[in-house]
PDB file of N, CA and C in Angstrom:
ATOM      1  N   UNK A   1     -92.041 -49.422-225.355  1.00  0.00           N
ATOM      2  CA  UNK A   1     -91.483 -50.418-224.460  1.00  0.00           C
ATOM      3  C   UNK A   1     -90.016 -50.080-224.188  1.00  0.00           C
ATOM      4  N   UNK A   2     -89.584 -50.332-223.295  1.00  0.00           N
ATOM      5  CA  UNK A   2     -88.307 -49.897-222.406  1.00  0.00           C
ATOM      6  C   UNK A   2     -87.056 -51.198-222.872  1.00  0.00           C
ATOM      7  N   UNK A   3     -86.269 -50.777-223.283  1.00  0.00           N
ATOM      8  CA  UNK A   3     -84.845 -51.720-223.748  1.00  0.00           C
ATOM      9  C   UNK A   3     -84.640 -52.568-222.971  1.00  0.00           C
ATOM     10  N   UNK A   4     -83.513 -53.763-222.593  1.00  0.00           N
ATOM     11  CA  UNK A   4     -83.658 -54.584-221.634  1.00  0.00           C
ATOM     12  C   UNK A   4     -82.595 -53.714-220.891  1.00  0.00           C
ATOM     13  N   UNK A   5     -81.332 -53.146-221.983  1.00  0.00           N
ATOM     14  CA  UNK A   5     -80.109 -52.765-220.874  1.00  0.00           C
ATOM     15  C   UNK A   5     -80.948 -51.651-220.230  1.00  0.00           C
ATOM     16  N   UNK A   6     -81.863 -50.282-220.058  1.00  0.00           N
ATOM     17  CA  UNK A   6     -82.572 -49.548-219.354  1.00  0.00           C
ATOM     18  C   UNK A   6     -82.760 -50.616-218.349  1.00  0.00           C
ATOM     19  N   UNK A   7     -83.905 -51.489-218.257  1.00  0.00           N
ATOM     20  CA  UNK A   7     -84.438 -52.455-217.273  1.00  0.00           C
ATOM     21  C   UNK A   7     -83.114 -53.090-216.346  1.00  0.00           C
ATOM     22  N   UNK A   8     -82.477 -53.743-216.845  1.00  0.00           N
ATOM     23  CA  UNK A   8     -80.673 -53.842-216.125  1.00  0.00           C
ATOM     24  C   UNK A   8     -80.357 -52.771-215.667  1.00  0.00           C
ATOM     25  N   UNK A   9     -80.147 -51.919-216.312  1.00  0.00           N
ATOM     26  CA  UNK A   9     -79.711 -50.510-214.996  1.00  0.00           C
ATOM     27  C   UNK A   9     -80.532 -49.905-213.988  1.00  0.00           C
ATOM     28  N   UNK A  10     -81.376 -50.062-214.253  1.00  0.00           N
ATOM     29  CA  UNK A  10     -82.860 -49.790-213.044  1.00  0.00           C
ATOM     30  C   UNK A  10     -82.702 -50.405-212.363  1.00  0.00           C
ATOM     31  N   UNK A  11     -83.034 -51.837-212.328  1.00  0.00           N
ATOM     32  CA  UNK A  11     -83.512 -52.709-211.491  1.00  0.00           C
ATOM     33  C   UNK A  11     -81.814 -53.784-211.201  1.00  0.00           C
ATOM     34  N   UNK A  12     -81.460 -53.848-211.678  1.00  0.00           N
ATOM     35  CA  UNK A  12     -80.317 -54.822-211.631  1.00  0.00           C
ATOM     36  C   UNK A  12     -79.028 -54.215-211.203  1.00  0.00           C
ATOM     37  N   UNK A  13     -78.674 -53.202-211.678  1.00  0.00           N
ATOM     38  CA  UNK A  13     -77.183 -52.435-211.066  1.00  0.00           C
ATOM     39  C   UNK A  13     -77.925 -51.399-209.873  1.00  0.00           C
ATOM     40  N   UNK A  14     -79.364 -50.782-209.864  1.00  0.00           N
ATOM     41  CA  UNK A  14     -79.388 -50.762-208.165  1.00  0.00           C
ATOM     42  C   UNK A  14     -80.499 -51.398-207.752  1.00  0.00           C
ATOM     43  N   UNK A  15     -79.817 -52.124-207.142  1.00  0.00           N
ATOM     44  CA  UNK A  15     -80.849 -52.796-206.652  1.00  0.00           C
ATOM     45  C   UNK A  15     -81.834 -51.870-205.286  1.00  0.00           C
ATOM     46  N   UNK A  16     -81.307 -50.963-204.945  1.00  0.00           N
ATOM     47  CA  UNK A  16     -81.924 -50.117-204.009  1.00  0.00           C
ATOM     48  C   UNK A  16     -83.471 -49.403-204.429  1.00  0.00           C
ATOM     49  N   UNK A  17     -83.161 -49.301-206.304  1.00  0.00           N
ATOM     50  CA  UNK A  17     -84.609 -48.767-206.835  1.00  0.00           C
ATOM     51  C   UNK A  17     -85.361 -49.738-206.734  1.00  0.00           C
ATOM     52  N   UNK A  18     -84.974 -51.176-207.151  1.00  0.00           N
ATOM     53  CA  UNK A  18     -85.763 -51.879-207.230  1.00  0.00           C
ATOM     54  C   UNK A  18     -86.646 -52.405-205.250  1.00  0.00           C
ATOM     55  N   UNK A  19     -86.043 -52.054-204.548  1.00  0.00           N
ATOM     56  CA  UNK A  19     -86.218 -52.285-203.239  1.00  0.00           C
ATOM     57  C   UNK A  19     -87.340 -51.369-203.081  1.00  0.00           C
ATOM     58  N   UNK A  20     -86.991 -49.758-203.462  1.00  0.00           N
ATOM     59  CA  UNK A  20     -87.959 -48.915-203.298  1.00  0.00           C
ATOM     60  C   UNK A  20     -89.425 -49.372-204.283  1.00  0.00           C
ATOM     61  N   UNK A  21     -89.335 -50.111-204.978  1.00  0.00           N
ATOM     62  CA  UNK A  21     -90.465 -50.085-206.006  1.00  0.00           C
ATOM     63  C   UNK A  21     -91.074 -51.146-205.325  1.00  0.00           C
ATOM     64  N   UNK A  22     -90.387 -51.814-204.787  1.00  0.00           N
ATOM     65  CA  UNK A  22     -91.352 -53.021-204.323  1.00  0.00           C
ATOM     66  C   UNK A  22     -91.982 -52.734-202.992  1.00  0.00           C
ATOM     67  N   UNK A  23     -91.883 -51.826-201.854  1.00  0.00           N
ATOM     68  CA  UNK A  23     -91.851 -51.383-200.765  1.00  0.00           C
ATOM     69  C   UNK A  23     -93.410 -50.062-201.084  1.00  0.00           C
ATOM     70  N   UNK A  24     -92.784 -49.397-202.162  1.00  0.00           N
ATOM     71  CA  UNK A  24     -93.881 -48.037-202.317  1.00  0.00           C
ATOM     72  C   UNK A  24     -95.113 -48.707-201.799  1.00  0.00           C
ATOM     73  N   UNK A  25     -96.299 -47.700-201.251  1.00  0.00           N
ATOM     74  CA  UNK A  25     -97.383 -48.110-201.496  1.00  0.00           C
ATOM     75  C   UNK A  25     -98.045 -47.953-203.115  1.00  0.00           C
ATOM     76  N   UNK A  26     -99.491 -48.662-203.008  1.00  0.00           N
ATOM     77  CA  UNK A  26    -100.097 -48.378-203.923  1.00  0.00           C
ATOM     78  C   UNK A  26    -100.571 -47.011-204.329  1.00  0.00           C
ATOM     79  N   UNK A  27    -100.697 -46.789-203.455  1.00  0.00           N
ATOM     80  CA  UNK A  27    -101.061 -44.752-203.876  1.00  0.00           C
ATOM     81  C   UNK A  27    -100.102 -44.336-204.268  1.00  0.00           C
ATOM     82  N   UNK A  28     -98.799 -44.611-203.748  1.00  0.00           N
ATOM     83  CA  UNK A  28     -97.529 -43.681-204.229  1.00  0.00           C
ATOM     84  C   UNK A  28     -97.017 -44.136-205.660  1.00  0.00           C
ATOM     85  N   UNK A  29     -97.372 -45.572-206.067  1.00  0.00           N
ATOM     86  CA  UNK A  29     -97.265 -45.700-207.565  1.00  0.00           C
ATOM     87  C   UNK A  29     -98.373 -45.614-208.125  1.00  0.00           C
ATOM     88  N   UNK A  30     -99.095 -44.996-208.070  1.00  0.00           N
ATOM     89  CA  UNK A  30    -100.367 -45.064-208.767  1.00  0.00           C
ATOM     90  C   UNK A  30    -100.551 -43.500-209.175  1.00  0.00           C
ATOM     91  N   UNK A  31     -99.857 -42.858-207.637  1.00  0.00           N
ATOM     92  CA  UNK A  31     -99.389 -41.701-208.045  1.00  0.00           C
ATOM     93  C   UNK A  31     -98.292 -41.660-209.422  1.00  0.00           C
ATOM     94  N   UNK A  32     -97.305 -41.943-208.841  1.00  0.00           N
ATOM     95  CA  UNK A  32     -96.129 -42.190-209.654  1.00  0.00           C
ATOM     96  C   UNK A  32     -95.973 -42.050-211.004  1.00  0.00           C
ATOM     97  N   UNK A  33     -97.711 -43.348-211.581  1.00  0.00           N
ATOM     98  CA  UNK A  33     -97.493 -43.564-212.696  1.00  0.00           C
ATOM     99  C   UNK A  33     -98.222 -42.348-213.401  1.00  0.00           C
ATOM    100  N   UNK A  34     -99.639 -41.396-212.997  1.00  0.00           N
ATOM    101  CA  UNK A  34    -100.349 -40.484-212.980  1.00  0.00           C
ATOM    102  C   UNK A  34     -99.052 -39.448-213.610  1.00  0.00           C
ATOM    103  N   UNK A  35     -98.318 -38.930-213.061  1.00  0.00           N
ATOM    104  CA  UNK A  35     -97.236 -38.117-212.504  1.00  0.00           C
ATOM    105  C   UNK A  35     -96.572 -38.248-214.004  1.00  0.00           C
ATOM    106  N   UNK A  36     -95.793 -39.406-214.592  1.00  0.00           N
ATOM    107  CA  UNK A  36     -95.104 -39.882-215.430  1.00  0.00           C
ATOM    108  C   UNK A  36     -95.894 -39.682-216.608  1.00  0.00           C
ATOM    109  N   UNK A  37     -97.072 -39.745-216.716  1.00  0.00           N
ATOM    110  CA  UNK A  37     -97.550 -39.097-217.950  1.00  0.00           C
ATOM    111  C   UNK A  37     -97.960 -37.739-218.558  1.00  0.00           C
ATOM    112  N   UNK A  38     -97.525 -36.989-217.037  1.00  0.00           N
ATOM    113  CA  UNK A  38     -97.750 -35.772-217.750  1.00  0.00           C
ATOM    114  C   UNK A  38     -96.656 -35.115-218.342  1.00  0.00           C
ATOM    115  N   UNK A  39     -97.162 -33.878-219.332  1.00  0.00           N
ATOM    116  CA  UNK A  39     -95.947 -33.327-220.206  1.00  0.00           C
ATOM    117  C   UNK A  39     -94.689 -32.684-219.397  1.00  0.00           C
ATOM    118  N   UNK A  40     -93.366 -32.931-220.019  1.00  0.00           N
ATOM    119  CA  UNK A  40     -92.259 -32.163-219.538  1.00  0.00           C
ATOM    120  C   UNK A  40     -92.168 -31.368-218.556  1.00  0.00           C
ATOM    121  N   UNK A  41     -92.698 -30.193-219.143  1.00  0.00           N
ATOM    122  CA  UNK A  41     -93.140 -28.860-218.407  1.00  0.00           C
ATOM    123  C   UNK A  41     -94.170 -29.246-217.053  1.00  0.00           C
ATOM    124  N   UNK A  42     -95.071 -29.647-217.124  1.00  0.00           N
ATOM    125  CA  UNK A  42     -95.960 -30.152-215.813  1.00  0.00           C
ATOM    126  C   UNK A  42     -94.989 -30.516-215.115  1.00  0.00           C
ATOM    127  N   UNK A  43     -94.312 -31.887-215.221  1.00  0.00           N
ATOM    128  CA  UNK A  43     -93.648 -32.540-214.571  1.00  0.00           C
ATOM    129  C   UNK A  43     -92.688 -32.110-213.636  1.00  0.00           C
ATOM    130  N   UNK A  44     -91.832 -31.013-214.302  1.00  0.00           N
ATOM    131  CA  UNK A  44     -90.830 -30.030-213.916  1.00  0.00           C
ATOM    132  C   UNK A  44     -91.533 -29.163-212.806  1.00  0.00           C
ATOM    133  N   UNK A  45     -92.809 -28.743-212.855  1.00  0.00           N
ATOM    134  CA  UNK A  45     -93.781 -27.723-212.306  1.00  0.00           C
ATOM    135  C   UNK A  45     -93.886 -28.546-211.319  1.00  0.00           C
ATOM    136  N   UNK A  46     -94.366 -29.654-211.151  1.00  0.00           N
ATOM    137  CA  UNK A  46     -94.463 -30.967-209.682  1.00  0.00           C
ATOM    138  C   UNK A  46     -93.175 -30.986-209.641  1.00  0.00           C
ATOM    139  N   UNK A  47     -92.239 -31.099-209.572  1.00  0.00           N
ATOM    140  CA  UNK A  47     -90.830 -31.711-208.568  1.00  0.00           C
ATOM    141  C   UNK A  47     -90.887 -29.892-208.409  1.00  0.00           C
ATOM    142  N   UNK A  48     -91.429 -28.980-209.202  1.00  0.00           N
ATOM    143  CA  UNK A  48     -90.644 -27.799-207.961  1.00  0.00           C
ATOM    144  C   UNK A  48     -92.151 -27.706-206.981  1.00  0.00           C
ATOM    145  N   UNK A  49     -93.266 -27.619-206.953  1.00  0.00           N
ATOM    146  CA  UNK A  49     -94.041 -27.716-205.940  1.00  0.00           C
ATOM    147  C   UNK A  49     -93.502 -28.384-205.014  1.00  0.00           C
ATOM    148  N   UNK A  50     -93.582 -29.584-205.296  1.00  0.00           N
ATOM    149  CA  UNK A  50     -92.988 -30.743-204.232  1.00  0.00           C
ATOM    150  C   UNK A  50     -91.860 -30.174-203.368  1.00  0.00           C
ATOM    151  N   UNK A  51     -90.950 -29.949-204.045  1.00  0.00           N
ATOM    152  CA  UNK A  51     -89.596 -29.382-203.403  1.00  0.00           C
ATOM    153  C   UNK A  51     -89.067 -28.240-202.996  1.00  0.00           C
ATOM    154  N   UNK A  52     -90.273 -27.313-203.171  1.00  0.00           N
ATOM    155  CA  UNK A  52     -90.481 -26.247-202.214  1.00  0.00           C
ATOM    156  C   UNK A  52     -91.132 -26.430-200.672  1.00  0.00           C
ATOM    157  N   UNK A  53     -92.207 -27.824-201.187  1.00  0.00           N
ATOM    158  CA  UNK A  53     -92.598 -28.141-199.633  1.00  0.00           C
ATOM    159  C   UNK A  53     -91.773 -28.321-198.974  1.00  0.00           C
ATOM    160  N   UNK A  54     -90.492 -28.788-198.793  1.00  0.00           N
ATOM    161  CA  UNK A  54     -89.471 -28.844-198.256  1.00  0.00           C
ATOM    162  C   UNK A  54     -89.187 -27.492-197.402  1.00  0.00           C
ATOM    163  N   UNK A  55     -88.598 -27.312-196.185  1.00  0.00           N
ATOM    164  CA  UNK A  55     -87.886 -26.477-195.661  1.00  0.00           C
ATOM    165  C   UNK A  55     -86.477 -26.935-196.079  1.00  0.00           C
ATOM    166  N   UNK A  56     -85.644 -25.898-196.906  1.00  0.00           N
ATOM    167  CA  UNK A  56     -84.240 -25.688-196.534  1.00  0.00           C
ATOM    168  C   UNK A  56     -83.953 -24.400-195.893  1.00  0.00           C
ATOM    169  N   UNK A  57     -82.712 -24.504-195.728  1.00  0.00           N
ATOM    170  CA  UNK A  57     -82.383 -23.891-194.013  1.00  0.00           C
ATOM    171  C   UNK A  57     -81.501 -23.046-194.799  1.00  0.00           C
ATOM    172  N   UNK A  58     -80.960 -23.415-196.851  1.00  0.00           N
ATOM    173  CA  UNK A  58     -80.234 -21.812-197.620  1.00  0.00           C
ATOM    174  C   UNK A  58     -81.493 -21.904-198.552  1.00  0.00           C
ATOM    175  N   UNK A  59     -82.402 -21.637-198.481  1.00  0.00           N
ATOM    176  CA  UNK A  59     -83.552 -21.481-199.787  1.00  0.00           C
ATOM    177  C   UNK A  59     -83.643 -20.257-200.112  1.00  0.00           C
ATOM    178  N   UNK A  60     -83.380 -19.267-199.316  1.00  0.00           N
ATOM    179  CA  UNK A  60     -83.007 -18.176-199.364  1.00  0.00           C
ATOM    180  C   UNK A  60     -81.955 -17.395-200.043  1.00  0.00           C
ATOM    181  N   UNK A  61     -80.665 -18.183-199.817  1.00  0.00           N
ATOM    182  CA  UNK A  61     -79.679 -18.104-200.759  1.00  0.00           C
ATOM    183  C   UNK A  61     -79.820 -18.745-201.970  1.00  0.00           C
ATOM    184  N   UNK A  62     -80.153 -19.356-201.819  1.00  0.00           N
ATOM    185  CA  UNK A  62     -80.576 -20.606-203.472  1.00  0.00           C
ATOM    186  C   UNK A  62     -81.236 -19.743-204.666  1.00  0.00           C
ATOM    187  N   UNK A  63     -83.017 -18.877-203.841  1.00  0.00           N
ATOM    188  CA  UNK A  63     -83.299 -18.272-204.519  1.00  0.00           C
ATOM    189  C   UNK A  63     -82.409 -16.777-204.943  1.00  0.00           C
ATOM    190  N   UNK A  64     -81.731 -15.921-203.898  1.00  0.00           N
ATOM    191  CA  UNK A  64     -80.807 -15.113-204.450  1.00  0.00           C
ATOM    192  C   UNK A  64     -79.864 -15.079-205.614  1.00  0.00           C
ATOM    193  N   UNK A  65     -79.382 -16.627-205.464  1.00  0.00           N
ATOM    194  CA  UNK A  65     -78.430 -16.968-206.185  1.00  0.00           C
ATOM    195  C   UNK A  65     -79.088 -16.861-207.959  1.00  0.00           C
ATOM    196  N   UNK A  66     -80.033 -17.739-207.686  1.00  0.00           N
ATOM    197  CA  UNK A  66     -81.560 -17.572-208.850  1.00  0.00           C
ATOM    198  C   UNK A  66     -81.536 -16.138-209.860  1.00  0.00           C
ATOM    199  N   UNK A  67     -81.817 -15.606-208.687  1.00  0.00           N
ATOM    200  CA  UNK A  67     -82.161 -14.000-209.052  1.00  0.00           C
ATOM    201  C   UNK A  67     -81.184 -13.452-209.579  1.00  0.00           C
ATOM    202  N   UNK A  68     -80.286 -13.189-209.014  1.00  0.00           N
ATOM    203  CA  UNK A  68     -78.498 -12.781-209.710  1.00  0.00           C
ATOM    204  C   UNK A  68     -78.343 -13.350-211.444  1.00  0.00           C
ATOM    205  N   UNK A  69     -78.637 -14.748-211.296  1.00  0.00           N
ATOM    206  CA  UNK A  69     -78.361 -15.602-212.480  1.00  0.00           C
ATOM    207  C   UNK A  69     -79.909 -14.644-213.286  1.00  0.00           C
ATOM    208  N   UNK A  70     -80.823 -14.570-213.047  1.00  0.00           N
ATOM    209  CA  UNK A  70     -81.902 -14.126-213.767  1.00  0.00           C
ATOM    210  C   UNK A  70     -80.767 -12.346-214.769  1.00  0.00           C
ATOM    211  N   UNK A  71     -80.732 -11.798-213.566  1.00  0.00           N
ATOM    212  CA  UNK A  71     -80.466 -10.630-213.657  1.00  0.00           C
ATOM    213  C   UNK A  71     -79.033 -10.221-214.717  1.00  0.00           C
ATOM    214  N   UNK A  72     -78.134 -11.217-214.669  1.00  0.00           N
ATOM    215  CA  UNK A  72     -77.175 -11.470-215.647  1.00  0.00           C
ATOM    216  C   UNK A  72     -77.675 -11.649-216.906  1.00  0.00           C
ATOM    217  N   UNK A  73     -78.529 -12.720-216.938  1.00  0.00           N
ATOM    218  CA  UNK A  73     -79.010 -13.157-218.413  1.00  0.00           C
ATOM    219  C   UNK A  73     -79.584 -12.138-218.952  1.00  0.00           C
ATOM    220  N   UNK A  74     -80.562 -10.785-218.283  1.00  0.00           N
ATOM    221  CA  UNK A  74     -81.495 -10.159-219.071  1.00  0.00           C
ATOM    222  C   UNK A  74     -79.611  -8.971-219.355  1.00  0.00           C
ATOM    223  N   UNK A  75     -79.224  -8.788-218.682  1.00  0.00           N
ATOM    224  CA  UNK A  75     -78.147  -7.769-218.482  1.00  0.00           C
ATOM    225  C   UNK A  75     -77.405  -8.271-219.730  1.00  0.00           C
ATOM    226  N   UNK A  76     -76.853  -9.423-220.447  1.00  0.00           N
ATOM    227  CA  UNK A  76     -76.195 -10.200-221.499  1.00  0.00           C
ATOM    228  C   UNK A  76     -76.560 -10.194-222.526  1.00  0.00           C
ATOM    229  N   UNK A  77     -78.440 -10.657-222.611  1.00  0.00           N
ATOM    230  CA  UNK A  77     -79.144 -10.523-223.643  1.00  0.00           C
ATOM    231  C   UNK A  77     -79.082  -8.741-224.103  1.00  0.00           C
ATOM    232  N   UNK A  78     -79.435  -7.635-222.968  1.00  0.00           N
ATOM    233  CA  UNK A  78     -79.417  -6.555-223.074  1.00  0.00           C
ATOM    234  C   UNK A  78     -78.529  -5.950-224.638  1.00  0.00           C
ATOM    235  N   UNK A  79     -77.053  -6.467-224.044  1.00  0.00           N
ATOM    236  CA  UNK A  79     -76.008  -5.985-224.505  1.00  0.00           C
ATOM    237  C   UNK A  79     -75.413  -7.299-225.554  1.00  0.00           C
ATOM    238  N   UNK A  80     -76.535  -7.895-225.782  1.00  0.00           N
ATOM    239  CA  UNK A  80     -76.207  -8.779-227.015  1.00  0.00           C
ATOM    240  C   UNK A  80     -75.764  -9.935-227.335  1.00  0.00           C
ATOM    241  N   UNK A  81     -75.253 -10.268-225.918  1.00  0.00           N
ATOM    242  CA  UNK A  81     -74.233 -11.227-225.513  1.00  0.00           C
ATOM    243  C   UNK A  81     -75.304 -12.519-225.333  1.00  0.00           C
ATOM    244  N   UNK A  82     -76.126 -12.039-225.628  1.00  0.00           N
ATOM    245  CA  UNK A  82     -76.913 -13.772-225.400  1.00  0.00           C
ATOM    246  C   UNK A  82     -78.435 -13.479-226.469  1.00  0.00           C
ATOM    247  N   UNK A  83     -78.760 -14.481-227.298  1.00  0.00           N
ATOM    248  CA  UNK A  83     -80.217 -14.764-228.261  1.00  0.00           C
ATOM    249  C   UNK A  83     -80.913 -15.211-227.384  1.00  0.00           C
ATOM    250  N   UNK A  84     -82.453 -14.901-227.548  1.00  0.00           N
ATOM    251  CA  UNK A  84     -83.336 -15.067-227.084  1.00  0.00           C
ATOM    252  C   UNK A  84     -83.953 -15.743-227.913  1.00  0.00           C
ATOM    253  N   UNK A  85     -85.194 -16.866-227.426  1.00  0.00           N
ATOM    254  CA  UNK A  85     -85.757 -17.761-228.301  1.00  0.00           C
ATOM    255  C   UNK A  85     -87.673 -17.293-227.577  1.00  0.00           C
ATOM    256  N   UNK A  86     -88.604 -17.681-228.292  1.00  0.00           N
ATOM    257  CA  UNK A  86     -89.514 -17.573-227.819  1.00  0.00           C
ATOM    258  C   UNK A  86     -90.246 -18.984-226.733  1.00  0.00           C
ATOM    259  N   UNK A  87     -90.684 -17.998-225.730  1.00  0.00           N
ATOM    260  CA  UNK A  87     -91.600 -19.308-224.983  1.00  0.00           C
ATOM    261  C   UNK A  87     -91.952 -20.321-225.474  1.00  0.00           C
ATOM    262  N   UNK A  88     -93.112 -19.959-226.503  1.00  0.00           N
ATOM    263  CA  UNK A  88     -93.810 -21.015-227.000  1.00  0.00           C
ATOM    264  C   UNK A  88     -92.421 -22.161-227.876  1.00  0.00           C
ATOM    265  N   UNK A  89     -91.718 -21.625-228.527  1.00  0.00           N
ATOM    266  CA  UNK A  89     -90.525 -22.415-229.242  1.00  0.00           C
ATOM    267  C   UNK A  89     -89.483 -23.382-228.431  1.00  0.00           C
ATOM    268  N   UNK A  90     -89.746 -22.488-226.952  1.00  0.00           N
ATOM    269  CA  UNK A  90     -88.884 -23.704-225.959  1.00  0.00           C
ATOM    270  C   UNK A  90     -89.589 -24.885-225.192  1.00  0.00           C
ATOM    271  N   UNK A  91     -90.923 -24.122-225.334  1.00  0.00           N
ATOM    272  CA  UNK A  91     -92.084 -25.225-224.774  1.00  0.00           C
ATOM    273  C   UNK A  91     -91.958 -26.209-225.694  1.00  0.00           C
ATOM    274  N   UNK A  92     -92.164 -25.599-226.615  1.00  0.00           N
ATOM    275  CA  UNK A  92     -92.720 -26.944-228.040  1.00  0.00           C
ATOM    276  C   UNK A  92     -91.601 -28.099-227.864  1.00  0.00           C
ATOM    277  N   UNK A  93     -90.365 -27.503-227.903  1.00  0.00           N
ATOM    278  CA  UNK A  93     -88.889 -28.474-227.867  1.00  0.00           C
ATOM    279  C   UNK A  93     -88.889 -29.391-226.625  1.00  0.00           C
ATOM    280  N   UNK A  94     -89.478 -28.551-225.153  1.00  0.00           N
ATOM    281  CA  UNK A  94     -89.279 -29.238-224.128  1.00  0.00           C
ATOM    282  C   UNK A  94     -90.937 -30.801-224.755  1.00  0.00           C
ATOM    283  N   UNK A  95     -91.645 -30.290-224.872  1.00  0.00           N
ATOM    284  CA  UNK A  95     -92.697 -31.292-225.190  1.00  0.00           C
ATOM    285  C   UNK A  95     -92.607 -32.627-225.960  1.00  0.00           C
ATOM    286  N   UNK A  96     -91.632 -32.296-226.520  1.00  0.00           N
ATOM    287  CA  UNK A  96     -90.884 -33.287-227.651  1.00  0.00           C
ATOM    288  C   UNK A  96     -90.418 -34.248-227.469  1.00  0.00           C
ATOM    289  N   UNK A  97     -90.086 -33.940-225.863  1.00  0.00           N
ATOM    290  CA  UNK A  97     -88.636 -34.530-225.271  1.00  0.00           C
ATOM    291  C   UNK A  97     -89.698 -36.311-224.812  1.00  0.00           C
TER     292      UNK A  97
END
């Protein structure tokens, strides 16, 4: 169960969420709530599906930018400058959450 001050900041300091919650359709919270129970990792996996459906007009740069940042980290780790942890060990932590 959810604290009351959580419920006060949701619904009471914006009142704009609470506008949207009352407005959604039923599919879109029904979605919503579907959505909210799945694990971390899923969840993360839906907002980037979702938000790839999107056209942006730098997604292009966004992903470059991505890639660079990829290409540093293996280049850091390379030369020592950064620990590596295993998949499964960051999954487990994100699952936790």
């Amino acid at each position: 169960m959810r604290c009351l001050a959580d419920l006060i900041e949701k619904y009471v300091c914006n009142p704009y969420h609470f506008l949207y919650v009352i407005f959604m359709s039923e599919s879109m919270k029904s979605l919503l709530s579907e959505a909210s129970k799945l694990p971390p990792v899923d969840r993360v996996q839906l907002i980037e599906e979702l938000l790839s459906s999107f056209e942006f007009s730098n997604r292009n740069q966004i992903d470059e930018l991505w890639a660079k940042e990829a290409e540093n980290r293996i280049e850091a780790y390379k030369k020592g400058k950064l620990t590596a942890r295993s998949y499964q060990e960051v999954f487990n932590e994100i699952n936790k959450m």
